[in-house]
Each structure stands twice: as structure tokens, then as C-alpha cells.
PDB file of N, CA and C in Angstrom:
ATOM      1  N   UNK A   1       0.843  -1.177   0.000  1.00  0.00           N
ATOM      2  CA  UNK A   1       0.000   0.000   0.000  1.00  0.00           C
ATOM      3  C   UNK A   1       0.890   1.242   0.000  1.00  0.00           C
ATOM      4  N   UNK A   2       1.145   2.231  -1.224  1.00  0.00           N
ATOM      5  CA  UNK A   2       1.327   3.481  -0.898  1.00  0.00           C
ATOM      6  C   UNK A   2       0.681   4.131  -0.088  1.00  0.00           C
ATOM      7  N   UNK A   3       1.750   4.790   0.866  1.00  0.00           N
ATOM      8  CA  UNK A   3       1.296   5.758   2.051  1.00  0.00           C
ATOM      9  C   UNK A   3       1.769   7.561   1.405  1.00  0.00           C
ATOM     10  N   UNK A   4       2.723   7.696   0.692  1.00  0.00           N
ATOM     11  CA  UNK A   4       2.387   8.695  -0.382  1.00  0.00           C
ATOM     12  C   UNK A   4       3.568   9.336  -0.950  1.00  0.00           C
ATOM     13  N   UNK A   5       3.910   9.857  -1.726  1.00  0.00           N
ATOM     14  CA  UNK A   5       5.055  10.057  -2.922  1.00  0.00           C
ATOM     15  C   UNK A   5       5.467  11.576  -2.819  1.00  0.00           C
ATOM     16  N   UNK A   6       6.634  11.906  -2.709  1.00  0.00           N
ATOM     17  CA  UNK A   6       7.298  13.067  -3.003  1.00  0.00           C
ATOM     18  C   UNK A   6       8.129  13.284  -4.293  1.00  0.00           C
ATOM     19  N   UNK A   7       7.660  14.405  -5.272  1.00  0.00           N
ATOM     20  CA  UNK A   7       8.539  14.572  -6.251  1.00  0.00           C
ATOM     21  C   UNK A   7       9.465  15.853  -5.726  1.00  0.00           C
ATOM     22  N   UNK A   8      10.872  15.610  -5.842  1.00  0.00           N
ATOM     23  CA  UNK A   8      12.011  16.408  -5.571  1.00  0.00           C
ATOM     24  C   UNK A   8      11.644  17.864  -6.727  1.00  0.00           C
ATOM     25  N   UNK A   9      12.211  18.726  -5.898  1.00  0.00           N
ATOM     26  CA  UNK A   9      11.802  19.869  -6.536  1.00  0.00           C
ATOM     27  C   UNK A   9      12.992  20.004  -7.780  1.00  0.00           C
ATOM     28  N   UNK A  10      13.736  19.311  -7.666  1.00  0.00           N
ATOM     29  CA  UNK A  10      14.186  19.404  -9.245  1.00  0.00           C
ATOM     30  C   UNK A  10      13.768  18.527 -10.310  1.00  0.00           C
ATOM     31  N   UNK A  11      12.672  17.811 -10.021  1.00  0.00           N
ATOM     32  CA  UNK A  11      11.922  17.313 -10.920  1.00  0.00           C
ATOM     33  C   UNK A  11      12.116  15.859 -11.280  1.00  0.00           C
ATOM     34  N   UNK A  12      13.801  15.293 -11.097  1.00  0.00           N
ATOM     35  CA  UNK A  12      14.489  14.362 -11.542  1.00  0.00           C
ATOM     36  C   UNK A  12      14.224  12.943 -10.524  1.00  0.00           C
ATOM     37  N   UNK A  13      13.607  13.384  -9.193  1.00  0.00           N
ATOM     38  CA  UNK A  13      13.471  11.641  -8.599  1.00  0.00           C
ATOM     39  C   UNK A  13      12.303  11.816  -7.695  1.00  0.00           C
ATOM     40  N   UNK A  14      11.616  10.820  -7.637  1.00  0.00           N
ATOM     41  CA  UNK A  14      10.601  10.115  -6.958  1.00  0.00           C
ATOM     42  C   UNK A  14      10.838   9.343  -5.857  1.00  0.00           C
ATOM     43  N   UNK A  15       9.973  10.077  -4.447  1.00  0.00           N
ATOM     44  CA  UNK A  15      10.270   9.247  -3.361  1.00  0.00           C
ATOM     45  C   UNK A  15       8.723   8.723  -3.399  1.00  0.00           C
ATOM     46  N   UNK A  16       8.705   7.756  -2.963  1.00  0.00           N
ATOM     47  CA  UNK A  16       7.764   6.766  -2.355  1.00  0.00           C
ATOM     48  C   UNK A  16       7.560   5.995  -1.313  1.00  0.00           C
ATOM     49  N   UNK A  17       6.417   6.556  -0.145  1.00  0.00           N
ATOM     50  CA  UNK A  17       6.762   5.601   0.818  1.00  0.00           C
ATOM     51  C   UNK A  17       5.641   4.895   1.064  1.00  0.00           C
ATOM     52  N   UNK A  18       5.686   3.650   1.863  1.00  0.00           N
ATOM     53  CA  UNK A  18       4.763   2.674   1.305  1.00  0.00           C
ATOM     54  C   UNK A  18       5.143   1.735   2.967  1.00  0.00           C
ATOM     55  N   UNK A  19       3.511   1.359   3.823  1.00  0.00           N
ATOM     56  CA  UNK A  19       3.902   0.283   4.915  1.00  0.00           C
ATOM     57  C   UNK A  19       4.276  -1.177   4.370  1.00  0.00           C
ATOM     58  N   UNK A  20       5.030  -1.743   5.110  1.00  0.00           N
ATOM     59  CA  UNK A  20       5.939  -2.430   5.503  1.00  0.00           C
ATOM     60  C   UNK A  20       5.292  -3.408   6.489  1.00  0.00           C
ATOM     61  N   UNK A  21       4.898  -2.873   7.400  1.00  0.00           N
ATOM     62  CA  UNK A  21       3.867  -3.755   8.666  1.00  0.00           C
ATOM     63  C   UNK A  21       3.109  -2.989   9.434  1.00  0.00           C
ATOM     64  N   UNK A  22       2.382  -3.188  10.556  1.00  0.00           N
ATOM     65  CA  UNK A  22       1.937  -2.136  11.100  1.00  0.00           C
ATOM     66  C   UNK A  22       2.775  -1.275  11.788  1.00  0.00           C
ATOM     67  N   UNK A  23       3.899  -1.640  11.993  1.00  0.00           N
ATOM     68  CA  UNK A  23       4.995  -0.073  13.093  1.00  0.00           C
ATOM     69  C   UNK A  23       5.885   0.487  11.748  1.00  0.00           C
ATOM     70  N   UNK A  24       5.969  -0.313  10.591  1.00  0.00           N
ATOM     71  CA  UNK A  24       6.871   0.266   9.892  1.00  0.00           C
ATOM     72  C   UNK A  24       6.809   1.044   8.688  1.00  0.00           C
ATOM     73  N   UNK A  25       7.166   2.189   7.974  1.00  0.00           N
ATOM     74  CA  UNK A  25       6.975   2.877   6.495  1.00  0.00           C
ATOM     75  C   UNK A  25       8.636   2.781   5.850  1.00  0.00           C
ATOM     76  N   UNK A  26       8.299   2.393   4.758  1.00  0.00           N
ATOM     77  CA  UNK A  26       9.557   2.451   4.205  1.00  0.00           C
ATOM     78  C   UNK A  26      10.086   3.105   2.715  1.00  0.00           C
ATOM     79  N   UNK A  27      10.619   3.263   1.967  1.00  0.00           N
ATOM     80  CA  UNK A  27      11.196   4.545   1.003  1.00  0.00           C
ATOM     81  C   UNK A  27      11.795   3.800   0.174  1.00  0.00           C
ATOM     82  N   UNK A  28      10.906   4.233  -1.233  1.00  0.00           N
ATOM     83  CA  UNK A  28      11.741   3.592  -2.211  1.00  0.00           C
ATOM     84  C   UNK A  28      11.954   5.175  -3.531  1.00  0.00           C
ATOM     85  N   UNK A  29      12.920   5.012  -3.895  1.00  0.00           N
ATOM     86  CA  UNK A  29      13.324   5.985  -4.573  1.00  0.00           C
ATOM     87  C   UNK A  29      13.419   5.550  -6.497  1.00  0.00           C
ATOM     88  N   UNK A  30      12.679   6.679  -6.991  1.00  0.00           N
ATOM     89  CA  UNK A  30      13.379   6.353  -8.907  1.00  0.00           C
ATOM     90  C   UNK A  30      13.531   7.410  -9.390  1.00  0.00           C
ATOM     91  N   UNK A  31      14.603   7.160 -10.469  1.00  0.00           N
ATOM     92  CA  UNK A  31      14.513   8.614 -11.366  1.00  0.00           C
ATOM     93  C   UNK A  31      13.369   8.765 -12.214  1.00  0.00           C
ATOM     94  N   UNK A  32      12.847   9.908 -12.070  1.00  0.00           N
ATOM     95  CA  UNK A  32      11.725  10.042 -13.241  1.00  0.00           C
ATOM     96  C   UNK A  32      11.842   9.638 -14.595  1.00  0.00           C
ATOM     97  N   UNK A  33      12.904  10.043 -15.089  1.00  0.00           N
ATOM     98  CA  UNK A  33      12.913   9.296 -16.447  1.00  0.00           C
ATOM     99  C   UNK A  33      13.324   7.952 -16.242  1.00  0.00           C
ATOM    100  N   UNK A  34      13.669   7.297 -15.507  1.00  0.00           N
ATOM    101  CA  UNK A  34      13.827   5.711 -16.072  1.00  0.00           C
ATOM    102  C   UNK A  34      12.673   5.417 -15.352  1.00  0.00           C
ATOM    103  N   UNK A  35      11.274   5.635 -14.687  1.00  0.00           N
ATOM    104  CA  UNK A  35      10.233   5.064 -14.472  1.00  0.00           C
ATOM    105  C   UNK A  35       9.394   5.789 -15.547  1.00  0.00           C
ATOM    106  N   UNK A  36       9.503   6.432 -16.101  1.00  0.00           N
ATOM    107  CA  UNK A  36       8.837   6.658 -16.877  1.00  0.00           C
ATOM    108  C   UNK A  36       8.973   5.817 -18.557  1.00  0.00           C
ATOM    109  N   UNK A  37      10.140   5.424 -18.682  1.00  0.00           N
ATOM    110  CA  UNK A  37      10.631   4.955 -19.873  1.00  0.00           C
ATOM    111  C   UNK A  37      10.142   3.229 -19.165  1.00  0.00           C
ATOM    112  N   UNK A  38      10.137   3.002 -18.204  1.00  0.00           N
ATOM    113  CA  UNK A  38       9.856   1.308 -17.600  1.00  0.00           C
ATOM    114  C   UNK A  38       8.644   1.690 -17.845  1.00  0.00           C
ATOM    115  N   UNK A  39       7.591   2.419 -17.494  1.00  0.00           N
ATOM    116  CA  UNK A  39       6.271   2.672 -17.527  1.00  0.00           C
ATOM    117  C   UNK A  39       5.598   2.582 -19.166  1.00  0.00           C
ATOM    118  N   UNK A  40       6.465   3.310 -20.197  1.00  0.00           N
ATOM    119  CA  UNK A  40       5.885   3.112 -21.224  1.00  0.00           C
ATOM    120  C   UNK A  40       6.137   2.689 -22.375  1.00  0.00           C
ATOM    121  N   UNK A  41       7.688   1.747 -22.056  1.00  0.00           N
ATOM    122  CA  UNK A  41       8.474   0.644 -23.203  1.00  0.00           C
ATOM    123  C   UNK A  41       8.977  -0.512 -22.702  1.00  0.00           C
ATOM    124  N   UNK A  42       8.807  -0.621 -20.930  1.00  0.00           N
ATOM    125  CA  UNK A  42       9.304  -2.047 -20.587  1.00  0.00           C
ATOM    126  C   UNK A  42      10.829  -1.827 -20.046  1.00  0.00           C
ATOM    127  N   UNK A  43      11.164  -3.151 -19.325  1.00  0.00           N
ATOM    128  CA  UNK A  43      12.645  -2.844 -18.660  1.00  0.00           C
ATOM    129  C   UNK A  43      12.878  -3.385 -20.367  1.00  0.00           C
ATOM    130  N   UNK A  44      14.672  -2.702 -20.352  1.00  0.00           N
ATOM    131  CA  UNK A  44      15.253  -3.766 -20.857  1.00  0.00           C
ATOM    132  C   UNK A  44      16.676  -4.184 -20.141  1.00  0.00           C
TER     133      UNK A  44
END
């Protein structure tokens, strides 16, 4: 479950934080352009 997302004010990365269990939240980070390029051509 996302608990809720920060875009860096320079535009370039995405925080995301998201529970873990009930005591814990945890942080996952991407650059905008490579989730965006995974989002609309696939890893390669």
C-alpha cells in the first residue's frame, strides 16, 4: 500500500513511501525518467 510520494523539486526523482507492517513505512526511490521509460516501453 502506498502511504504517499514526493517529487524532488528538481523534478528528476521520486520518493515513495509505502507500509511495511503495522509499526513500519519504508522509502523507495526512482529517477523520473527511467520510471517513466519502464512505464511506457518495458525494462530492458
Amino acid at each position: 500500500m502506498i502511504a504517499g510520494a514526493i517529487l524532488e523539486d528538481d523534478g528528476q526523482e521520486l520518493k515513495v513511501y509505502y507500509g511495511a507492517s503495522d509499526t513500519c513505512i519504508c522509502l523507495g526511490t526512482a529517477k523520473v525518467n527511467e520510471l517513466m521509460q519502464f512505464c511506457t516501453i518495458g525494462e530492458h
